[in-house]
Structures are given as C-alpha cells and as structure tokens.
PDB file of N, CA and C in Angstrom:
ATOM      1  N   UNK A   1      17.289   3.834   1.977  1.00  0.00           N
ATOM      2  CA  UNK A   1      16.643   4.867   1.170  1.00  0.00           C
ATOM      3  C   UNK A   1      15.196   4.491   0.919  1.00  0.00           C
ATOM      4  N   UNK A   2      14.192   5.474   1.173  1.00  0.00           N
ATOM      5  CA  UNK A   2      12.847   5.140   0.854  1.00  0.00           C
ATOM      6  C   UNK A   2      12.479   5.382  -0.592  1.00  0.00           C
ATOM      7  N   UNK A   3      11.631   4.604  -1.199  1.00  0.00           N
ATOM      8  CA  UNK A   3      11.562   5.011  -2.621  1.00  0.00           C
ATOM      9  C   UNK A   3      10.078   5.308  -2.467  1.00  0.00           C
ATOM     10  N   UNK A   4       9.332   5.460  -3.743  1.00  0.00           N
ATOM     11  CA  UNK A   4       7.835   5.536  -3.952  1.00  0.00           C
ATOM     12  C   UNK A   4       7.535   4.797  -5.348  1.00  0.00           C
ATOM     13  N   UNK A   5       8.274   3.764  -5.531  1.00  0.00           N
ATOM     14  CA  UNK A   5       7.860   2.983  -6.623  1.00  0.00           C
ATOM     15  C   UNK A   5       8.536   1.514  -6.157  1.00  0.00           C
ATOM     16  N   UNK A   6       7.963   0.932  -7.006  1.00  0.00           N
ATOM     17  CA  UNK A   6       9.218  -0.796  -7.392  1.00  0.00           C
ATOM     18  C   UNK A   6       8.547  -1.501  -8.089  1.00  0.00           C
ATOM     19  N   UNK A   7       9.467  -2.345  -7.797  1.00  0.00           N
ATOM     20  CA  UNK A   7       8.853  -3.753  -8.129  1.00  0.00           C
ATOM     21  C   UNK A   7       9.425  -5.238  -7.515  1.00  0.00           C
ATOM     22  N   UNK A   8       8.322  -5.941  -6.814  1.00  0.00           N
ATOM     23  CA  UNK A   8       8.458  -7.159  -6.074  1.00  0.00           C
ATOM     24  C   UNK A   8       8.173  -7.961  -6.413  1.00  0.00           C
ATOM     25  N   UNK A   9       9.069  -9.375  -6.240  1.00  0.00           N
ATOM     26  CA  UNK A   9       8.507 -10.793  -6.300  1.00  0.00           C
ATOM     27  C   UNK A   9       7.620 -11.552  -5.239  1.00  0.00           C
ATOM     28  N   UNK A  10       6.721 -11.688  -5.108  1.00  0.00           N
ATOM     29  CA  UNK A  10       6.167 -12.580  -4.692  1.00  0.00           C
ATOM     30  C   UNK A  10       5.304 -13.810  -4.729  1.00  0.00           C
ATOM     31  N   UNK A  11       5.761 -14.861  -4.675  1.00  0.00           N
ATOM     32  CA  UNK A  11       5.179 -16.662  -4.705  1.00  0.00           C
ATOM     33  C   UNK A  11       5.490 -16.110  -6.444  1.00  0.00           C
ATOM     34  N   UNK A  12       7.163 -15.541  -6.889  1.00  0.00           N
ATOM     35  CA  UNK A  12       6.937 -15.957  -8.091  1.00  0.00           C
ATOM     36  C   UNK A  12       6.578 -15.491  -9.256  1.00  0.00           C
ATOM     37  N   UNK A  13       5.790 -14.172  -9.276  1.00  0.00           N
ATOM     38  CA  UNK A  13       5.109 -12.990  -9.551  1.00  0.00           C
ATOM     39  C   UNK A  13       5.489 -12.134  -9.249  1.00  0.00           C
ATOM     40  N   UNK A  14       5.646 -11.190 -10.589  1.00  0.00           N
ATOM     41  CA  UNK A  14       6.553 -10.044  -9.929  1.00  0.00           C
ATOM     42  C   UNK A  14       5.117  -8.535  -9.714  1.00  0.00           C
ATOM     43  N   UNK A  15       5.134  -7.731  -9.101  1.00  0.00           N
ATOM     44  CA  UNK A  15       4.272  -7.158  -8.610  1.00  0.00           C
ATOM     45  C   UNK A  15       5.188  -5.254  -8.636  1.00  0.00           C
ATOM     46  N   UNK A  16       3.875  -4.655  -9.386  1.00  0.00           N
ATOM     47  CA  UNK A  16       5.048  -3.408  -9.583  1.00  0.00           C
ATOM     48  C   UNK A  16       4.316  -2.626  -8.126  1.00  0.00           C
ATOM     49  N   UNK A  17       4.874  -1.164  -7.608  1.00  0.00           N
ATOM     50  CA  UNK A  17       4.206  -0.769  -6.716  1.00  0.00           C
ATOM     51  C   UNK A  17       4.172   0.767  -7.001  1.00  0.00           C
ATOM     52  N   UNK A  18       3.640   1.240  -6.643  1.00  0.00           N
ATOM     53  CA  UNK A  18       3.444   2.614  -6.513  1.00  0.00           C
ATOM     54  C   UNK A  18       2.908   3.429  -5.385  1.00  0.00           C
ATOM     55  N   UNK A  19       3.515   4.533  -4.559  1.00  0.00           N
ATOM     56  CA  UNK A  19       2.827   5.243  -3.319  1.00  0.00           C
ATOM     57  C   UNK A  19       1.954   6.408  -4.357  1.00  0.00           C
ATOM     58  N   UNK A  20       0.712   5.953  -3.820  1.00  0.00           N
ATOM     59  CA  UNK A  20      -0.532   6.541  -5.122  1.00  0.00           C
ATOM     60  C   UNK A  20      -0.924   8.317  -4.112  1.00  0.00           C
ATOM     61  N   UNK A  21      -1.041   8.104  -2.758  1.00  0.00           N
ATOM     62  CA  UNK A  21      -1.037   9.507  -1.960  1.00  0.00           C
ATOM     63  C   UNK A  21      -0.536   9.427  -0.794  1.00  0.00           C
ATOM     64  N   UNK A  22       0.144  10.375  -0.623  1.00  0.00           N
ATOM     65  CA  UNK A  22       0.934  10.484   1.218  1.00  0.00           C
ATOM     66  C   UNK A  22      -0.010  10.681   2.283  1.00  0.00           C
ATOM     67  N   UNK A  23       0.279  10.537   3.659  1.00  0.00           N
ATOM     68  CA  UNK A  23      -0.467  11.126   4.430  1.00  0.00           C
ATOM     69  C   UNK A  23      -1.193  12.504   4.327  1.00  0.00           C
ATOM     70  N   UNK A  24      -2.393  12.408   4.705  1.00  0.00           N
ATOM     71  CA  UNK A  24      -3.297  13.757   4.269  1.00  0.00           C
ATOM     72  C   UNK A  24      -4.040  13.855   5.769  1.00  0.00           C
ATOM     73  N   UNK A  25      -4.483  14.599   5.989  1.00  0.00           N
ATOM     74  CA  UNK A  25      -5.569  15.584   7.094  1.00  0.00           C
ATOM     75  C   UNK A  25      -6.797  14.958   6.185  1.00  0.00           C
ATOM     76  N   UNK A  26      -7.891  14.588   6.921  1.00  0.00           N
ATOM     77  CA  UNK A  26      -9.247  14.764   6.341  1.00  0.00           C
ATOM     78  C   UNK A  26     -10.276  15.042   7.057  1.00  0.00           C
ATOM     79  N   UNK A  27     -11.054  16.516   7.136  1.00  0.00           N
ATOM     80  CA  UNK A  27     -11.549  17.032   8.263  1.00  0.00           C
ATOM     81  C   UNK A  27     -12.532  15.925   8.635  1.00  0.00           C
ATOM     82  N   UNK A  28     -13.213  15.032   7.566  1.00  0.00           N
ATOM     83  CA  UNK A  28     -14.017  14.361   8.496  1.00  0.00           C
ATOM     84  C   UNK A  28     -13.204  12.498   8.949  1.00  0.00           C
ATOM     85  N   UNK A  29     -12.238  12.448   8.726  1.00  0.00           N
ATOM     86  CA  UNK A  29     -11.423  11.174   9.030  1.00  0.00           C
ATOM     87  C   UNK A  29     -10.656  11.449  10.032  1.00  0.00           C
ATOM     88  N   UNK A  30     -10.014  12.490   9.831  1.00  0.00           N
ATOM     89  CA  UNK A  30      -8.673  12.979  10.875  1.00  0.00           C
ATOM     90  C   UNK A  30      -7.607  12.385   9.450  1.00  0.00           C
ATOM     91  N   UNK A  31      -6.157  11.734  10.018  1.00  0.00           N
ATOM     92  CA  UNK A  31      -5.704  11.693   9.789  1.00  0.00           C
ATOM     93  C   UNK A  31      -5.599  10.303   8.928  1.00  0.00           C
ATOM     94  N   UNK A  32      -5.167  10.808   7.660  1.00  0.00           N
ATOM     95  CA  UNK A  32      -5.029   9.093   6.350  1.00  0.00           C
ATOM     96  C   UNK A  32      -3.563   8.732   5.940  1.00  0.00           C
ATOM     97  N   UNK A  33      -3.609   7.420   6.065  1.00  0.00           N
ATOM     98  CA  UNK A  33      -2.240   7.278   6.121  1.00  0.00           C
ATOM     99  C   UNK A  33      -2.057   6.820   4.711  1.00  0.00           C
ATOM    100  N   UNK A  34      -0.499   6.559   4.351  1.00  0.00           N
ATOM    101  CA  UNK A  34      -0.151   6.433   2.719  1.00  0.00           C
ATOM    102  C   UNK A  34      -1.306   5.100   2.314  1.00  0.00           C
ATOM    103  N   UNK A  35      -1.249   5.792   0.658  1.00  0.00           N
ATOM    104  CA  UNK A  35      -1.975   4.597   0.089  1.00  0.00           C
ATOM    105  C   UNK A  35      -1.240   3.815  -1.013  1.00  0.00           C
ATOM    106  N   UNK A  36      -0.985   3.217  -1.174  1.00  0.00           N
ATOM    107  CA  UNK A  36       0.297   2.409  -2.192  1.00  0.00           C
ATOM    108  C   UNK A  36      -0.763   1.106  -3.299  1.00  0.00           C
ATOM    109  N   UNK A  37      -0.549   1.604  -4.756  1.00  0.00           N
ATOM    110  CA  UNK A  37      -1.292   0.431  -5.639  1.00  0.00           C
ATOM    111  C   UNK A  37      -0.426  -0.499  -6.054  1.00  0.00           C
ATOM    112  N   UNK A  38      -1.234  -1.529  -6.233  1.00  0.00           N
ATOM    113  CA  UNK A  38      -0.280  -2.730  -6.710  1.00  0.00           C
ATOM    114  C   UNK A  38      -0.850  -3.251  -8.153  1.00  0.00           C
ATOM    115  N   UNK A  39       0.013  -3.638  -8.780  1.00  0.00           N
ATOM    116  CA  UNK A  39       0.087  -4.346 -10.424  1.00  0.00           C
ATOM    117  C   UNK A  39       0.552  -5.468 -10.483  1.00  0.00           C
ATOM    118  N   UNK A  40      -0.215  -6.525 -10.495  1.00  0.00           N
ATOM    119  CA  UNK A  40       0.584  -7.641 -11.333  1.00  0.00           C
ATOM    120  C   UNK A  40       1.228  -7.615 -12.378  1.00  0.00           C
ATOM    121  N   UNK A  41       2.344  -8.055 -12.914  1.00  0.00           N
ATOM    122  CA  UNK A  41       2.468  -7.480 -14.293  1.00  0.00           C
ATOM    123  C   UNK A  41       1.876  -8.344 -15.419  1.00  0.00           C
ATOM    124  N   UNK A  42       1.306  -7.774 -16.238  1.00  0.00           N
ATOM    125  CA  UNK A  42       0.559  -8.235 -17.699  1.00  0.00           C
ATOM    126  C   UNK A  42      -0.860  -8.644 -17.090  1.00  0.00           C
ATOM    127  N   UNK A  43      -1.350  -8.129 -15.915  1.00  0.00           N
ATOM    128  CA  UNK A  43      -2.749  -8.098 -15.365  1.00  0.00           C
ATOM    129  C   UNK A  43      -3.115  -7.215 -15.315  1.00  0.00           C
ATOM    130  N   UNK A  44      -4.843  -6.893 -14.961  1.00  0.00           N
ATOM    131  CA  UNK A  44      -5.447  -5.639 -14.895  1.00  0.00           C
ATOM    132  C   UNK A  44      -5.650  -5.404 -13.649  1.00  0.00           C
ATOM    133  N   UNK A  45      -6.111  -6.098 -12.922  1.00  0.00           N
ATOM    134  CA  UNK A  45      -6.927  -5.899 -11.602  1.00  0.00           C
ATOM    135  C   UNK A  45      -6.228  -5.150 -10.591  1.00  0.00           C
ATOM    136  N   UNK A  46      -5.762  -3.914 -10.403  1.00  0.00           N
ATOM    137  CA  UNK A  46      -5.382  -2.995  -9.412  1.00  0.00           C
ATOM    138  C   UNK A  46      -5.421  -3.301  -8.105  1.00  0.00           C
ATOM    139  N   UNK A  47      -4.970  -3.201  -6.899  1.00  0.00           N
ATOM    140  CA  UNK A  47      -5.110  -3.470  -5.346  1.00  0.00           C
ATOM    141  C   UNK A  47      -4.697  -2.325  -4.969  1.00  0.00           C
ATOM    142  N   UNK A  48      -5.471  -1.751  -3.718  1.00  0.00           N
ATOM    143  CA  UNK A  48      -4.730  -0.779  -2.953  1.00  0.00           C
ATOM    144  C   UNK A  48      -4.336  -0.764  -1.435  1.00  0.00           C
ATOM    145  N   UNK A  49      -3.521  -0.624  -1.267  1.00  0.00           N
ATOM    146  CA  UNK A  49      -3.166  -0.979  -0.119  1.00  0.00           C
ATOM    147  C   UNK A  49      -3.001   0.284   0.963  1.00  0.00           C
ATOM    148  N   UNK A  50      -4.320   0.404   1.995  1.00  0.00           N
ATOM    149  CA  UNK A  50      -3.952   1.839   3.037  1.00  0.00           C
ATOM    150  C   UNK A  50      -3.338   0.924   4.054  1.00  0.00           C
ATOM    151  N   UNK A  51      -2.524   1.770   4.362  1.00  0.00           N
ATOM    152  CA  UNK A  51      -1.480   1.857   5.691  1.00  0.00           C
ATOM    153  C   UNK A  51      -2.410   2.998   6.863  1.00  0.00           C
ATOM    154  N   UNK A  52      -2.194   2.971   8.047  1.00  0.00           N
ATOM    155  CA  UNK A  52      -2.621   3.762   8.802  1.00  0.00           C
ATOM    156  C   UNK A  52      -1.457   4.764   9.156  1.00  0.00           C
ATOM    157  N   UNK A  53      -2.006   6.610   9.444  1.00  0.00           N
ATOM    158  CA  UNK A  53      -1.120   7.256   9.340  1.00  0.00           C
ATOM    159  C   UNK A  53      -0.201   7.059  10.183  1.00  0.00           C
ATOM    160  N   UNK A  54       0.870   7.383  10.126  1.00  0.00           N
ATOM    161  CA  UNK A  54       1.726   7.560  11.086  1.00  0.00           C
ATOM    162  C   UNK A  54       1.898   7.446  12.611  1.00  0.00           C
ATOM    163  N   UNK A  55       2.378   7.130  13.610  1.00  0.00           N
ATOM    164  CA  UNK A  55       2.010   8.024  14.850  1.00  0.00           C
ATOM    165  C   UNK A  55       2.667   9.348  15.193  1.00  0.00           C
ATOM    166  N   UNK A  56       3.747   9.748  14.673  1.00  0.00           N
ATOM    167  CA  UNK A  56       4.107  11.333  14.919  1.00  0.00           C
ATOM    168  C   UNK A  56       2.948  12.102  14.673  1.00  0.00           C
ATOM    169  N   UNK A  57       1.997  11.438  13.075  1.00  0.00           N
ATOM    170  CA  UNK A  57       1.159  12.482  12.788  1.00  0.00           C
ATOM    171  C   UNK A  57      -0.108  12.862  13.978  1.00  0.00           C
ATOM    172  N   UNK A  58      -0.130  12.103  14.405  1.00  0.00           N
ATOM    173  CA  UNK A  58      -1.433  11.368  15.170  1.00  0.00           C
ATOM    174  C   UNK A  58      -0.587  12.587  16.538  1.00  0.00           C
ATOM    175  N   UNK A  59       0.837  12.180  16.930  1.00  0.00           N
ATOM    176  CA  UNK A  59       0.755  13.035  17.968  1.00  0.00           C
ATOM    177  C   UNK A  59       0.831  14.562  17.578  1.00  0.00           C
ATOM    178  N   UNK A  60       0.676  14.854  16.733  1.00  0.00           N
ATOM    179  CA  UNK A  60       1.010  16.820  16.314  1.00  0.00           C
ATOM    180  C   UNK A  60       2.090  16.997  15.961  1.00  0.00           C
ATOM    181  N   UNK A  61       2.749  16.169  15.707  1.00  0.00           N
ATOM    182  CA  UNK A  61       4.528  16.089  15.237  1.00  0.00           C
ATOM    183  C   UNK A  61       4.369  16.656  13.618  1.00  0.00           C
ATOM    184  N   UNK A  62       5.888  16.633  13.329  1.00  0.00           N
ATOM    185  CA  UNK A  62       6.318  17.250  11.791  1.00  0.00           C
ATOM    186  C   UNK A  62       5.720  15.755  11.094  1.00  0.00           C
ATOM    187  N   UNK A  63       5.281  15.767   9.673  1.00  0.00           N
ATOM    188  CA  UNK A  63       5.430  14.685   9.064  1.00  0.00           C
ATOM    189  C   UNK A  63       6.286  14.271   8.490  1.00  0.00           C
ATOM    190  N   UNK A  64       7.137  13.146   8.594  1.00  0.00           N
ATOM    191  CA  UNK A  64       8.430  12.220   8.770  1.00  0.00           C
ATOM    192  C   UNK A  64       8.633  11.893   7.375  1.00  0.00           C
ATOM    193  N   UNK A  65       9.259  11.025   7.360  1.00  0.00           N
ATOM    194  CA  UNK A  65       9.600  10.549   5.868  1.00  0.00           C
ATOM    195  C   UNK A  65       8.822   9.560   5.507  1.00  0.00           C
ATOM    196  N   UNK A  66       8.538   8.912   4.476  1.00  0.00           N
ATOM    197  CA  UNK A  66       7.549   7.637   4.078  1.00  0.00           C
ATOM    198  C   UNK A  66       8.311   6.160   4.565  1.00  0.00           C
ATOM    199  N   UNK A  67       7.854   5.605   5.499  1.00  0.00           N
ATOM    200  CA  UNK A  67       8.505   4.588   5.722  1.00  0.00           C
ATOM    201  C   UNK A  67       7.750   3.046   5.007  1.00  0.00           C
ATOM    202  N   UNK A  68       8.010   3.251   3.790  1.00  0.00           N
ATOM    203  CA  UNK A  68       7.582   2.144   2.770  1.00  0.00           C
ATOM    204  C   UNK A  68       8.957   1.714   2.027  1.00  0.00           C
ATOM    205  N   UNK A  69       8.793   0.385   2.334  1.00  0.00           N
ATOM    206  CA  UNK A  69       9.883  -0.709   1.746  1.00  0.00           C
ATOM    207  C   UNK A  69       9.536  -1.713   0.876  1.00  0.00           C
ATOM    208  N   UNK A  70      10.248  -2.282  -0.113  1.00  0.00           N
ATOM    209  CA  UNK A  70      10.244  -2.903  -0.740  1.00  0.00           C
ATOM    210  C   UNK A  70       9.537  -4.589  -0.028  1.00  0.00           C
ATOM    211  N   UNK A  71       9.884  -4.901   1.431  1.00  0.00           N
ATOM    212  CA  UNK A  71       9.806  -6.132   2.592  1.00  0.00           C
ATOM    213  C   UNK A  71       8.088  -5.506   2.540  1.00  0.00           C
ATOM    214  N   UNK A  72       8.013  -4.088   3.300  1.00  0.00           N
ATOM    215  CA  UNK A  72       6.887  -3.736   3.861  1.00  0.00           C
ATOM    216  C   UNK A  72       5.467  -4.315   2.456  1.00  0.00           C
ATOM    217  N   UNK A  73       5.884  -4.008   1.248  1.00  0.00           N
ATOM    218  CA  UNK A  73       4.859  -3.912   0.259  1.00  0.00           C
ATOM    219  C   UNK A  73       4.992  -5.411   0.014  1.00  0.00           C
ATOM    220  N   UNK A  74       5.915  -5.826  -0.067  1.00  0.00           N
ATOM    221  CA  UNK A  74       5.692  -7.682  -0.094  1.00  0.00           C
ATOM    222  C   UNK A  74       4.060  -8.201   0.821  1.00  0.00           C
ATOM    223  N   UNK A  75       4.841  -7.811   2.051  1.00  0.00           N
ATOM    224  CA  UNK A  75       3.718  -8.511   2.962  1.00  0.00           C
ATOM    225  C   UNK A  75       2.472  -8.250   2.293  1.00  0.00           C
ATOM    226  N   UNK A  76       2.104  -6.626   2.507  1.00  0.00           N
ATOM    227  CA  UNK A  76       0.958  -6.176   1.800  1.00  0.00           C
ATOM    228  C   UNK A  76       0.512  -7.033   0.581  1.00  0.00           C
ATOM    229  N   UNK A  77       1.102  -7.363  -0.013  1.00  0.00           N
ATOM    230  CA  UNK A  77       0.799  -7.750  -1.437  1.00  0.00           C
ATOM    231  C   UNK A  77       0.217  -9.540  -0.658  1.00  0.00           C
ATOM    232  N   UNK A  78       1.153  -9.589   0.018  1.00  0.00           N
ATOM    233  CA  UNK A  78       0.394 -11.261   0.113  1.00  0.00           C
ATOM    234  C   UNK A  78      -0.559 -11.167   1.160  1.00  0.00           C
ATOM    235  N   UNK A  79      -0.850 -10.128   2.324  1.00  0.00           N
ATOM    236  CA  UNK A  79      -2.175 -10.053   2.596  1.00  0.00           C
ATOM    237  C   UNK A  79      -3.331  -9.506   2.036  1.00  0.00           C
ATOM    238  N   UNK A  80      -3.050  -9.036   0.663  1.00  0.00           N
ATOM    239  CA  UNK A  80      -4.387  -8.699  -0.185  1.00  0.00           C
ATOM    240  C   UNK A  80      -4.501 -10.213  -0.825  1.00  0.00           C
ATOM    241  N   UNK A  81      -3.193 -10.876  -1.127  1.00  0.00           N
ATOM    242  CA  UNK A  81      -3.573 -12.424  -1.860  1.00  0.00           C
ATOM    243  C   UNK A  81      -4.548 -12.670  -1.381  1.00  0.00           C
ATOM    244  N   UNK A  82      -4.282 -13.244   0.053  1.00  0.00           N
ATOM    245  CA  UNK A  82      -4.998 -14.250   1.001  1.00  0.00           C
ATOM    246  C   UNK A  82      -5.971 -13.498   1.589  1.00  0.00           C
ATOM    247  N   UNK A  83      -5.891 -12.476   1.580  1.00  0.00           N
ATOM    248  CA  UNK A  83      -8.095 -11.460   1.341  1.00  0.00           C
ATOM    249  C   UNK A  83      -8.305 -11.712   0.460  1.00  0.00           C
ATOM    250  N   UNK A  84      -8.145 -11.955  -0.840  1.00  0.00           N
ATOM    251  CA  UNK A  84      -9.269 -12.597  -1.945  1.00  0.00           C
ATOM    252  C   UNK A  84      -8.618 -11.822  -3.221  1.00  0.00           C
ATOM    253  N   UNK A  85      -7.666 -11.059  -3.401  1.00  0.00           N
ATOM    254  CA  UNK A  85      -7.334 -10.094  -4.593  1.00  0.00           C
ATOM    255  C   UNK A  85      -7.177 -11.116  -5.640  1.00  0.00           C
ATOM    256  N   UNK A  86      -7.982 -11.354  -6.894  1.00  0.00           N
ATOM    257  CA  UNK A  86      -7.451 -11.876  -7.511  1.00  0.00           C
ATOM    258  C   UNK A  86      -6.282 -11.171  -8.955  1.00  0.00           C
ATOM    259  N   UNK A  87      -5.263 -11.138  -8.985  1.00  0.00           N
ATOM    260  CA  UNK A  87      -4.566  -9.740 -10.096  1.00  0.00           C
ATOM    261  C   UNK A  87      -5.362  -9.962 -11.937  1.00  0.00           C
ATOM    262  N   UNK A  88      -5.545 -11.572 -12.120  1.00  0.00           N
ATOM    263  CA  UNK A  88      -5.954 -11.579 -13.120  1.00  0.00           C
ATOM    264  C   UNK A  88      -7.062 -11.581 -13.777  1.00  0.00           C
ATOM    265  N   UNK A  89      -7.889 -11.374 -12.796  1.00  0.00           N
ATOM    266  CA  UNK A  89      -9.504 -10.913 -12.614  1.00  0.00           C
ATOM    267  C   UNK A  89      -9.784  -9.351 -13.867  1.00  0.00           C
ATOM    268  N   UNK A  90     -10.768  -9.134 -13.576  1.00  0.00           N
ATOM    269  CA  UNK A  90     -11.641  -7.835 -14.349  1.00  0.00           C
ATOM    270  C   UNK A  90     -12.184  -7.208 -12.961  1.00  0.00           C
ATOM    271  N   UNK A  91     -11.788  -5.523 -13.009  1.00  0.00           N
ATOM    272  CA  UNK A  91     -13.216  -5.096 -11.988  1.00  0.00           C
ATOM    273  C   UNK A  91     -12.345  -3.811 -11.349  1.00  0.00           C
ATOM    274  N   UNK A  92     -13.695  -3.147 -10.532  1.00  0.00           N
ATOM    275  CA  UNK A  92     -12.704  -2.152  -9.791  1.00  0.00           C
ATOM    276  C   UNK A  92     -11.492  -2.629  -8.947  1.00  0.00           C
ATOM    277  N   UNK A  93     -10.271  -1.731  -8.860  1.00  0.00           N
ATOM    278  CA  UNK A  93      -9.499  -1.795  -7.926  1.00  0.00           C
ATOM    279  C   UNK A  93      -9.730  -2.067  -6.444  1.00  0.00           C
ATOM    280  N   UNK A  94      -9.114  -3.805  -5.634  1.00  0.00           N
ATOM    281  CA  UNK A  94     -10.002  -3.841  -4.486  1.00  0.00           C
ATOM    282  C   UNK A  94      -8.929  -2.886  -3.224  1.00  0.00           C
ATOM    283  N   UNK A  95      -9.474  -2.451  -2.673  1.00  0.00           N
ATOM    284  CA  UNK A  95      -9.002  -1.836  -1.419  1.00  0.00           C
ATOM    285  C   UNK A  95      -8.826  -2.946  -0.240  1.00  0.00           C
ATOM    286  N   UNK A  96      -7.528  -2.766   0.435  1.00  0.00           N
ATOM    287  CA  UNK A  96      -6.893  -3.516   1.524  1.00  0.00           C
ATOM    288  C   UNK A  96      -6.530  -2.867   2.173  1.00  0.00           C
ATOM    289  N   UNK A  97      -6.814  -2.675   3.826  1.00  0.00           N
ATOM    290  CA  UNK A  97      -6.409  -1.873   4.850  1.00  0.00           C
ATOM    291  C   UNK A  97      -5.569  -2.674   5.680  1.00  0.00           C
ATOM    292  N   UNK A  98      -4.202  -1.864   5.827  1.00  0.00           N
ATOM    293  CA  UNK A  98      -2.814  -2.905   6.299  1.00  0.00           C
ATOM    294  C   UNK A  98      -2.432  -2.376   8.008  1.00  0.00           C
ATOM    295  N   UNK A  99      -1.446  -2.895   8.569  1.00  0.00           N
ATOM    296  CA  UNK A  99      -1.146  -2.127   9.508  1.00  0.00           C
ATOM    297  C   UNK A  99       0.365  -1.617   8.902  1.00  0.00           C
ATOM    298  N   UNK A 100       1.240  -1.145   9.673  1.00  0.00           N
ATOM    299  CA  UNK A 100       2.272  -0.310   9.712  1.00  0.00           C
ATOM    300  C   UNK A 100       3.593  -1.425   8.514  1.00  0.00           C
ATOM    301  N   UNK A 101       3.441  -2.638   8.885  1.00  0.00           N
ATOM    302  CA  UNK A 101       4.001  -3.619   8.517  1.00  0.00           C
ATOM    303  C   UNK A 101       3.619  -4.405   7.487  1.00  0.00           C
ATOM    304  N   UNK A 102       2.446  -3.859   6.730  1.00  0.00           N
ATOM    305  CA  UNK A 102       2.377  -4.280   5.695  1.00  0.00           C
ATOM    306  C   UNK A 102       0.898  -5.480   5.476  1.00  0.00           C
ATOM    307  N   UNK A 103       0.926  -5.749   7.097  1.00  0.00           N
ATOM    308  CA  UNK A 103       0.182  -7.130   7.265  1.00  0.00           C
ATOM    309  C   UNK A 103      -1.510  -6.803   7.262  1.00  0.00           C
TER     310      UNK A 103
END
C-alpha cells in the first residue's frame, strides 16, 4: 500500500515524511516529479526531497499511482544527510534532487 505520510528511523532519528505535491505538467519544465518534505522530530530545518517524474508520464501514459515507500524515503533522507542537511540547524528548507530510489 502506498501512503503519503510517515515516519522513519534513520542512524537513530526518527524522521516524519510528507508527499508535499504529486507529479505536475510545467509548461516551462515539462514534466515534475513528486516532492516529499522531511522533519526531524523536535527540529526545524525542513528538507525536500524531488524525485524525477515518472516514466509512464514522460511516455504520454495515464498517471500511475505514487510509488513512495517508507525504504524509498529512508534512502532520501540519508542522501540529503550526506549532502549537508543539517535537521537541527535554522534556515530555509534545503532542496535535494533524488533519483527514482530515493538516492
């Protein structure tokens, strides 16, 4: 079952998630794939994590179901770590561009 929320452990830290917008059309991008935020909990510092759209979308296909997992947003979460996110920091929300897998 796909959800659009949780919450994950990782290194220990639990990390809440949220799918913040689905795939969208953008006449001057083409096609944007889901964007999912992340929370440390009892921190401020926001992360966002884009995924690239789909490929059904990409071929003219129907748009599919959200294939975001609880595994998939782990990874994500520890490749914004090890890009520099710090959760207990101050500041805008940093943006992280993932592939399909999270990485």
């Amino acid at each position: 079952m796909n959800k659009l929320s949780g919450i994950v452990d990782v290194g220990g830290c639990h990390y809440e998630w949220e799918v913040r917008s689905e795939p969208q059309w953008c006449d001057s991008e083409g096609w944007k794939g889901v964007t999912v935020s992340l929370l440390q909990k009892h921190c401020q510092r926001e992360a966002l994590l884009e995924f690239p759209p789909p490929k059904r979308l990409l071929k003219g296909m129907q748009r599919g179901r959200l294939q975001i997992s609880d595994a998939i947003v782990s990874r994500g979460i520890q490749a914004a770590l090890d890009a520099g996110w710090e959760p207990a920091s101050r500041g805008k929300p940093m943006v992280f561009t993932v592939d399909a897998d999270g990485n």
